[in-house]
PDB file of N, CA and C in Angstrom:
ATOM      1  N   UNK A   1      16.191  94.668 -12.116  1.00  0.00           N
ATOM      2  CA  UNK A   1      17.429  93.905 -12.266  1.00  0.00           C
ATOM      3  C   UNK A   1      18.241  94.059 -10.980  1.00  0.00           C
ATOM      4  N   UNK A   2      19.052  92.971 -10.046  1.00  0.00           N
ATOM      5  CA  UNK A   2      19.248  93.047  -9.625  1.00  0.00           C
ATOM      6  C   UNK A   2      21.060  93.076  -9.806  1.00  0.00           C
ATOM      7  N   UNK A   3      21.542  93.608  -8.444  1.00  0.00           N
ATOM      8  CA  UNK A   3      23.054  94.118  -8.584  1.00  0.00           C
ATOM      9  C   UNK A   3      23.957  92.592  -8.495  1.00  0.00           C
ATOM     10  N   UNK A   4      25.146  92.816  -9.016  1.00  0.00           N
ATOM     11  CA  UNK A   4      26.239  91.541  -9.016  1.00  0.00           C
ATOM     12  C   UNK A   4      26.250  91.537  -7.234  1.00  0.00           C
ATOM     13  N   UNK A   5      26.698  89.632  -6.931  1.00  0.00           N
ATOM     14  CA  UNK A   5      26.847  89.370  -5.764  1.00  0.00           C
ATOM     15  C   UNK A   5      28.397  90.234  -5.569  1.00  0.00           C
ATOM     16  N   UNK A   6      29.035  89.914  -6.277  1.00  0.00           N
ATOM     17  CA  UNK A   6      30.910  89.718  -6.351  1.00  0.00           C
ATOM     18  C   UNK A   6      31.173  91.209  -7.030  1.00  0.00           C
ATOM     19  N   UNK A   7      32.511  91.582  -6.311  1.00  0.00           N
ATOM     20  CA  UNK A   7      32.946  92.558  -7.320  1.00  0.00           C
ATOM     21  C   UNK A   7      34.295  92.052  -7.720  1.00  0.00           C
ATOM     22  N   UNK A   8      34.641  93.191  -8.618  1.00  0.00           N
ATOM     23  CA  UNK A   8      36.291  93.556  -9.047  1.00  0.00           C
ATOM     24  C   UNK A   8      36.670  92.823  -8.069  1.00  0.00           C
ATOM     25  N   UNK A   9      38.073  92.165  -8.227  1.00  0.00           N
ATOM     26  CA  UNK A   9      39.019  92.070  -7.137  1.00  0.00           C
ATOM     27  C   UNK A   9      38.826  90.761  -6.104  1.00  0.00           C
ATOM     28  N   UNK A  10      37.902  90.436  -6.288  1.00  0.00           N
ATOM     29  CA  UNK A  10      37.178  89.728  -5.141  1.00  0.00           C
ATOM     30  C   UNK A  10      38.186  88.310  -5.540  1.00  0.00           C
ATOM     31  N   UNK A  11      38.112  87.114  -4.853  1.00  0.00           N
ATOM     32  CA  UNK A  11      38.969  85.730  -5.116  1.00  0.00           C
ATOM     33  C   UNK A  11      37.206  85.041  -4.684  1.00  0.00           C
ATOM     34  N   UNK A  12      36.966  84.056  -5.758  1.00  0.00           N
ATOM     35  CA  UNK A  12      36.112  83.077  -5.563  1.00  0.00           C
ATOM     36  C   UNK A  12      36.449  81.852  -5.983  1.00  0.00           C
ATOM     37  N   UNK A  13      35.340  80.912  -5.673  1.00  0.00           N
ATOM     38  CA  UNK A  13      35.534  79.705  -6.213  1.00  0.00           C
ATOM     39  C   UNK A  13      34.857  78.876  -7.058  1.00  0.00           C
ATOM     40  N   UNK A  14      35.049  78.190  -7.972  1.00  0.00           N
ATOM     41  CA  UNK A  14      34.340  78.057  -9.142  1.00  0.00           C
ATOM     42  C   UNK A  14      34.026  76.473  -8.697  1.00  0.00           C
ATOM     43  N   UNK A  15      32.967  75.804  -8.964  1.00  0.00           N
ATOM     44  CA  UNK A  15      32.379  74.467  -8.350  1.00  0.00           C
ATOM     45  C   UNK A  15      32.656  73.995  -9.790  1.00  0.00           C
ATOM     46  N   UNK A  16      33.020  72.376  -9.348  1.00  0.00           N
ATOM     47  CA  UNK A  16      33.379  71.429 -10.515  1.00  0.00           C
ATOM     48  C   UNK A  16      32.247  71.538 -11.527  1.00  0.00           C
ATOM     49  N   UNK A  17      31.688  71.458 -12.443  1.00  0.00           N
ATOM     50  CA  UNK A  17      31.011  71.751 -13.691  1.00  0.00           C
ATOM     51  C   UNK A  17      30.680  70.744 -14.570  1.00  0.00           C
ATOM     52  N   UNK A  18      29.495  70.261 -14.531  1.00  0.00           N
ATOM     53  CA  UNK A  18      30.044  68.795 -15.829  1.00  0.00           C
ATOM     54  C   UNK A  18      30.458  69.082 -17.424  1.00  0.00           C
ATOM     55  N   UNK A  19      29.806  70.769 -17.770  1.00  0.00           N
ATOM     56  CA  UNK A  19      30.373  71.004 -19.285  1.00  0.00           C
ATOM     57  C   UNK A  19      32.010  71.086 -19.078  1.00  0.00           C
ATOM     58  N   UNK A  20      33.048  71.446 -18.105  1.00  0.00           N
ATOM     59  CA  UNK A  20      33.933  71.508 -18.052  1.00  0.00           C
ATOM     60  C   UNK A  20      34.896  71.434 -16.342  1.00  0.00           C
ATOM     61  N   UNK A  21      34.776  69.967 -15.924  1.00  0.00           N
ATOM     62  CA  UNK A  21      35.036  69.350 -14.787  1.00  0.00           C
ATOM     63  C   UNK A  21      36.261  70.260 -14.288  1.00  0.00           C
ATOM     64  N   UNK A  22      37.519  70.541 -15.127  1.00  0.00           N
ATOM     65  CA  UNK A  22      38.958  71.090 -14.817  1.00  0.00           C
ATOM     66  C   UNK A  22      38.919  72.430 -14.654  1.00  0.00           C
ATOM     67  N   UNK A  23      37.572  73.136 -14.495  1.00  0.00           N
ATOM     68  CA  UNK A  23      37.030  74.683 -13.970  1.00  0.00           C
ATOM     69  C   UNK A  23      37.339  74.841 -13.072  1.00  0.00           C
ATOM     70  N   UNK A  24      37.439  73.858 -11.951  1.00  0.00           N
ATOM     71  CA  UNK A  24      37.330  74.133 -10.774  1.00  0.00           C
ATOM     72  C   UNK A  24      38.338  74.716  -9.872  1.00  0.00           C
ATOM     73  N   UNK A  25      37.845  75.420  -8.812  1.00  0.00           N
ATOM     74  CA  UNK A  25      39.488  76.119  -8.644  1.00  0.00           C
ATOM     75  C   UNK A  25      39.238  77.789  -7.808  1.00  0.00           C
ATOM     76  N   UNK A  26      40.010  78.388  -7.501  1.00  0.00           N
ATOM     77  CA  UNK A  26      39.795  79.988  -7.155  1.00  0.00           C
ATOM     78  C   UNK A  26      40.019  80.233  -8.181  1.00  0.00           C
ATOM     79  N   UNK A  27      39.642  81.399  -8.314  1.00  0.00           N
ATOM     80  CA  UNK A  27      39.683  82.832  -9.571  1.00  0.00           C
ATOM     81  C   UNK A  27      39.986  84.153  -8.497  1.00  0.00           C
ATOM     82  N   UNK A  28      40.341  85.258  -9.691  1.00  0.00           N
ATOM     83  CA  UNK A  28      39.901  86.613  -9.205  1.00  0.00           C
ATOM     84  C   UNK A  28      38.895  87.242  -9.987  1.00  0.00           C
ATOM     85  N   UNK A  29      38.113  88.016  -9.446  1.00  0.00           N
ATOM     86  CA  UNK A  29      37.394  88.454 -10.722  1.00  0.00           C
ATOM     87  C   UNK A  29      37.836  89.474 -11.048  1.00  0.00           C
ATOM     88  N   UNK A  30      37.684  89.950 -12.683  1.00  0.00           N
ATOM     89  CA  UNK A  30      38.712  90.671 -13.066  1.00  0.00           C
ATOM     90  C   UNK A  30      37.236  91.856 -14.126  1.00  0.00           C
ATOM     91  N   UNK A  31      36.194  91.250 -14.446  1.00  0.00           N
ATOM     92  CA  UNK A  31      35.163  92.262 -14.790  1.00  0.00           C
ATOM     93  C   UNK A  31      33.682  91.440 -14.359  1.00  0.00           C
ATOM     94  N   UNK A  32      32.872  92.392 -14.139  1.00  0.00           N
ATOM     95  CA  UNK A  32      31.254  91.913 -14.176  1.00  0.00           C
ATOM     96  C   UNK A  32      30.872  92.339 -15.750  1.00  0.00           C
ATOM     97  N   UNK A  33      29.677  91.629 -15.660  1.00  0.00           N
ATOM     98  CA  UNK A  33      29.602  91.050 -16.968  1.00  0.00           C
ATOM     99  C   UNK A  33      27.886  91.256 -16.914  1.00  0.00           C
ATOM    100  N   UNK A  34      27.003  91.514 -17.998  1.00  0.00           N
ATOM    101  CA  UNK A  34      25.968  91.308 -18.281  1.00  0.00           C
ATOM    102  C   UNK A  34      24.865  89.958 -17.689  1.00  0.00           C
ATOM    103  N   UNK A  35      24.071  90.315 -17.446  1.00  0.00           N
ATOM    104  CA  UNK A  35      23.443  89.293 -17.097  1.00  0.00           C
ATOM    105  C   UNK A  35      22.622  88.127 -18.378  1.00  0.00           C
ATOM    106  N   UNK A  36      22.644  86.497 -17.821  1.00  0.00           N
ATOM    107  CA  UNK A  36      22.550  85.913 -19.223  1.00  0.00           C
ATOM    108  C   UNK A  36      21.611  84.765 -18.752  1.00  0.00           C
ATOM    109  N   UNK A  37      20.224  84.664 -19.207  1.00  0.00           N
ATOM    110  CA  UNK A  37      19.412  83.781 -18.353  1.00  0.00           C
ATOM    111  C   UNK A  37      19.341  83.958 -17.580  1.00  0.00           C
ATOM    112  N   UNK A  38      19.133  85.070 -16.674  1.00  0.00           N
ATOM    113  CA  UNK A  38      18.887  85.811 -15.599  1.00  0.00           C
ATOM    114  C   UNK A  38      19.722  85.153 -14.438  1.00  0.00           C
ATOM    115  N   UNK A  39      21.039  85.014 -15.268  1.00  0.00           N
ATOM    116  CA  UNK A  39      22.080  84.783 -13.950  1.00  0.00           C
ATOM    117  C   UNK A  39      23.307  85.395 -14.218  1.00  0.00           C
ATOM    118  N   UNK A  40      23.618  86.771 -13.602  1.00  0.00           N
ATOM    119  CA  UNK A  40      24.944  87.502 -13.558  1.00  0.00           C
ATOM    120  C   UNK A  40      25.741  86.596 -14.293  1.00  0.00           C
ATOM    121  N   UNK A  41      26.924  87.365 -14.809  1.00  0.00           N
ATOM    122  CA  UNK A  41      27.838  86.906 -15.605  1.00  0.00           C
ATOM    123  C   UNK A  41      29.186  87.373 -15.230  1.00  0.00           C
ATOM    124  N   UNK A  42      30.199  86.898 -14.628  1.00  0.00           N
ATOM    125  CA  UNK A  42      32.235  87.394 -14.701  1.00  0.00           C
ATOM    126  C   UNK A  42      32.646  86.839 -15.415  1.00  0.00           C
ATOM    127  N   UNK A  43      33.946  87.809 -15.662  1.00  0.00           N
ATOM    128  CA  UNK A  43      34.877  87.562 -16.192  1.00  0.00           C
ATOM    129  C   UNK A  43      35.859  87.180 -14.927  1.00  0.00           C
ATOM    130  N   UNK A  44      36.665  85.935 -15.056  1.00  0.00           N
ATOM    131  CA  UNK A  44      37.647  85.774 -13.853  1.00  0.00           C
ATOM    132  C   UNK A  44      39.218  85.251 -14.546  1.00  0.00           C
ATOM    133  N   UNK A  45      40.201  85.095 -13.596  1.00  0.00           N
ATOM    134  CA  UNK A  45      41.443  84.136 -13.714  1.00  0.00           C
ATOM    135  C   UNK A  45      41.629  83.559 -13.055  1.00  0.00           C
ATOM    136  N   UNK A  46      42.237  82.880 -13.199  1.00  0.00           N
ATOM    137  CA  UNK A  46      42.645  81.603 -11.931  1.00  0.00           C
ATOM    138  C   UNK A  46      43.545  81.929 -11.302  1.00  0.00           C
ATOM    139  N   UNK A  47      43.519  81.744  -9.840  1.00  0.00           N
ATOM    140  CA  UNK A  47      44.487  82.095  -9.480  1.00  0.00           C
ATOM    141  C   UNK A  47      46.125  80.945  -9.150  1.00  0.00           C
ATOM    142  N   UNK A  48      46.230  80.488 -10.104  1.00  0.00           N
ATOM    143  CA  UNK A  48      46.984  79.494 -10.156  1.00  0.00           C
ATOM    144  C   UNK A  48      47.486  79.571 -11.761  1.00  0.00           C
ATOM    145  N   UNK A  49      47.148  79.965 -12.802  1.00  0.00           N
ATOM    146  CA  UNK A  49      47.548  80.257 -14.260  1.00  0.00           C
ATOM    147  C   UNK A  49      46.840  81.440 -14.732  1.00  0.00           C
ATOM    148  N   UNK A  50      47.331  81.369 -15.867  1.00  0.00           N
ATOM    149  CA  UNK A  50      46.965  82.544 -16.835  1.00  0.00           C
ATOM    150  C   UNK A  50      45.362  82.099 -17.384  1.00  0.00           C
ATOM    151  N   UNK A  51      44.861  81.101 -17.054  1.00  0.00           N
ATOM    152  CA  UNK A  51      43.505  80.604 -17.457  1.00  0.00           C
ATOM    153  C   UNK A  51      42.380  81.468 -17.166  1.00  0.00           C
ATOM    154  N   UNK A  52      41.755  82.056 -18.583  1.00  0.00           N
ATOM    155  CA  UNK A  52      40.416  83.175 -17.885  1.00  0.00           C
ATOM    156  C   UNK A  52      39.213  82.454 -18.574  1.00  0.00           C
ATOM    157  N   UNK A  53      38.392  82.684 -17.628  1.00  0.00           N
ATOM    158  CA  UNK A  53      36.880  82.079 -17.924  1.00  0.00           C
ATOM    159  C   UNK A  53      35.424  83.209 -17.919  1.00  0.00           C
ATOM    160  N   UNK A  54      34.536  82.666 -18.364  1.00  0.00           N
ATOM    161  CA  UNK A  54      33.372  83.255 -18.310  1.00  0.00           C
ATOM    162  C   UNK A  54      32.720  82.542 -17.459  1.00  0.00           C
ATOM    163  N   UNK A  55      31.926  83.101 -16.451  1.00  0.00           N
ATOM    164  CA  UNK A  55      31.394  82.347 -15.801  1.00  0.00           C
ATOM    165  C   UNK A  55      30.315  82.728 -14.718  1.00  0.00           C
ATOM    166  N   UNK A  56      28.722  82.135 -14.490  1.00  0.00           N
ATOM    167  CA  UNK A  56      27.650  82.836 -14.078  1.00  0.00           C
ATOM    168  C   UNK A  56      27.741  82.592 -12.952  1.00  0.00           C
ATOM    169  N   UNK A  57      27.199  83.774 -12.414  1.00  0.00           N
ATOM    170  CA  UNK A  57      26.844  83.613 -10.600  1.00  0.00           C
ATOM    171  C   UNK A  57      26.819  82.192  -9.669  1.00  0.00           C
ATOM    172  N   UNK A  58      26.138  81.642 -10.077  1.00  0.00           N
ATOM    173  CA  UNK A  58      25.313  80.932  -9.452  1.00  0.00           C
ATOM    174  C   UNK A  58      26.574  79.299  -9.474  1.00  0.00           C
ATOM    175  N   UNK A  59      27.589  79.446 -10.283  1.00  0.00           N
ATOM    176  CA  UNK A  59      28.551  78.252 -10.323  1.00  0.00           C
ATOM    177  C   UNK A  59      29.841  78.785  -9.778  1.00  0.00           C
ATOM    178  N   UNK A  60      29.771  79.898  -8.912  1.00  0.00           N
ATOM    179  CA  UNK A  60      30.995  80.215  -8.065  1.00  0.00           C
ATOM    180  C   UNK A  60      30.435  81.082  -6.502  1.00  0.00           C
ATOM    181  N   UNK A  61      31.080  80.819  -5.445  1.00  0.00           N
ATOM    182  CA  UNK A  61      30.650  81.201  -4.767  1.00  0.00           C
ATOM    183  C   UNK A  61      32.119  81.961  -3.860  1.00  0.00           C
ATOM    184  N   UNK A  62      32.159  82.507  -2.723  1.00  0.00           N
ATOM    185  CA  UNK A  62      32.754  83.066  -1.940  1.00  0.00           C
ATOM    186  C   UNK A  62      34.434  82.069  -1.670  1.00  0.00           C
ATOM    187  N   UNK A  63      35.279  82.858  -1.903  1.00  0.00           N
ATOM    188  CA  UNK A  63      36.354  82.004  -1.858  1.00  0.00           C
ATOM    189  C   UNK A  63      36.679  81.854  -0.289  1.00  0.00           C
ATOM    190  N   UNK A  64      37.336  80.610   0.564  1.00  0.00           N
ATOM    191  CA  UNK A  64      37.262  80.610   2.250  1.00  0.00           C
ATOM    192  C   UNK A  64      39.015  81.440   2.357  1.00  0.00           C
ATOM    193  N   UNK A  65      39.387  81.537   2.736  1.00  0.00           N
ATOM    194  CA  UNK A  65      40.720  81.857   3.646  1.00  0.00           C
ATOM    195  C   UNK A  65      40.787  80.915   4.461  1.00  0.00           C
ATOM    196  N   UNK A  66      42.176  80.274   4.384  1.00  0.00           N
ATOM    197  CA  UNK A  66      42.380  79.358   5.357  1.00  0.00           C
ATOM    198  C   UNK A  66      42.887  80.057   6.997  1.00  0.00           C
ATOM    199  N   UNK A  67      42.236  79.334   8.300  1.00  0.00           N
ATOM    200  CA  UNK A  67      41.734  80.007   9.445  1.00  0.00           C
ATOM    201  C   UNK A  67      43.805  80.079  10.110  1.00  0.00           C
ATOM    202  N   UNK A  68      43.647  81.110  10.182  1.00  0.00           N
ATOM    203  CA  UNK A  68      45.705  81.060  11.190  1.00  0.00           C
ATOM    204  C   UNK A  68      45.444  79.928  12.080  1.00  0.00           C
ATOM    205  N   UNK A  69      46.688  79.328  11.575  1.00  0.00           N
ATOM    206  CA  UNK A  69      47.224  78.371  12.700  1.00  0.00           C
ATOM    207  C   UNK A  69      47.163  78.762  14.121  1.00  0.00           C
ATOM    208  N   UNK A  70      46.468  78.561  15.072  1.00  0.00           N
ATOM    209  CA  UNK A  70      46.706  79.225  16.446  1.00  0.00           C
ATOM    210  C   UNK A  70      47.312  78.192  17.677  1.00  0.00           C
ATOM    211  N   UNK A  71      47.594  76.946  16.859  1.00  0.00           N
ATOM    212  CA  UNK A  71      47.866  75.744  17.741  1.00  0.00           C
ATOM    213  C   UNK A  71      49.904  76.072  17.511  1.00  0.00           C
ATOM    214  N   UNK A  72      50.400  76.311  19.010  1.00  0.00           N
ATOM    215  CA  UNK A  72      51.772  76.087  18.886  1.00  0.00           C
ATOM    216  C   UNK A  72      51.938  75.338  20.226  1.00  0.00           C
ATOM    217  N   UNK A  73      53.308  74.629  19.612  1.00  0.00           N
ATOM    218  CA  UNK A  73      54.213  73.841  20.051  1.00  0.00           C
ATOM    219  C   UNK A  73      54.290  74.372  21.536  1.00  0.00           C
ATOM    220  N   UNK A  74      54.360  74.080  23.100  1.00  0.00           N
ATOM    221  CA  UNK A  74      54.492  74.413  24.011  1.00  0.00           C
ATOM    222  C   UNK A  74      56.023  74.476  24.297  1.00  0.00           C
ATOM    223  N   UNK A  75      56.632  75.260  24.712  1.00  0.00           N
ATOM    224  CA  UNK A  75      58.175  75.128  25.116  1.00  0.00           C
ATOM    225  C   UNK A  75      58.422  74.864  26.297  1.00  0.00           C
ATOM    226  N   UNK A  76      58.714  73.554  26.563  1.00  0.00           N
ATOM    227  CA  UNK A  76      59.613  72.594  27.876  1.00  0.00           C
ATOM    228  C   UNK A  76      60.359  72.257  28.157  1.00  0.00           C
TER     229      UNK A  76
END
């Protein structure tokens, strides 16, 4: 058996879903979870509401960070 990709704590992102399209979104993950059809299992929240989901490996992946602004205004 192999180990969870994601841990505790981590912020991912959950890919639109056709059993439930309005999934989509960051989470945190908040527990790992048993494996189910031989695809890891979290527990997450959104990070935008109180909304918690179940949800397998393989339909969330690495959340991005948006890159710092490094473009400024020149002063003339």
């Amino acid at each position: 058996m192999s180990e969870h990709t994601y841990k505790v704590g981590q912020t991912v992102t959950i890919v639109a879903r056709h059993q439930m399209p309005g999934a989509a979104g960051t989470y945190t993950i908040l527990a790992l979870m048993p494996e189910e059809r031989g695809d890891h299992q979290y527990r997450v929240r959104s990070t935008t509401s109180p909304q918690l989901r179940v949800v397998p490996e393989s339909e969330i992946s690495r959340a991005t960070t948006p890159e710092p602004d490094i473009f400024r205004a020149s002063e003339h």
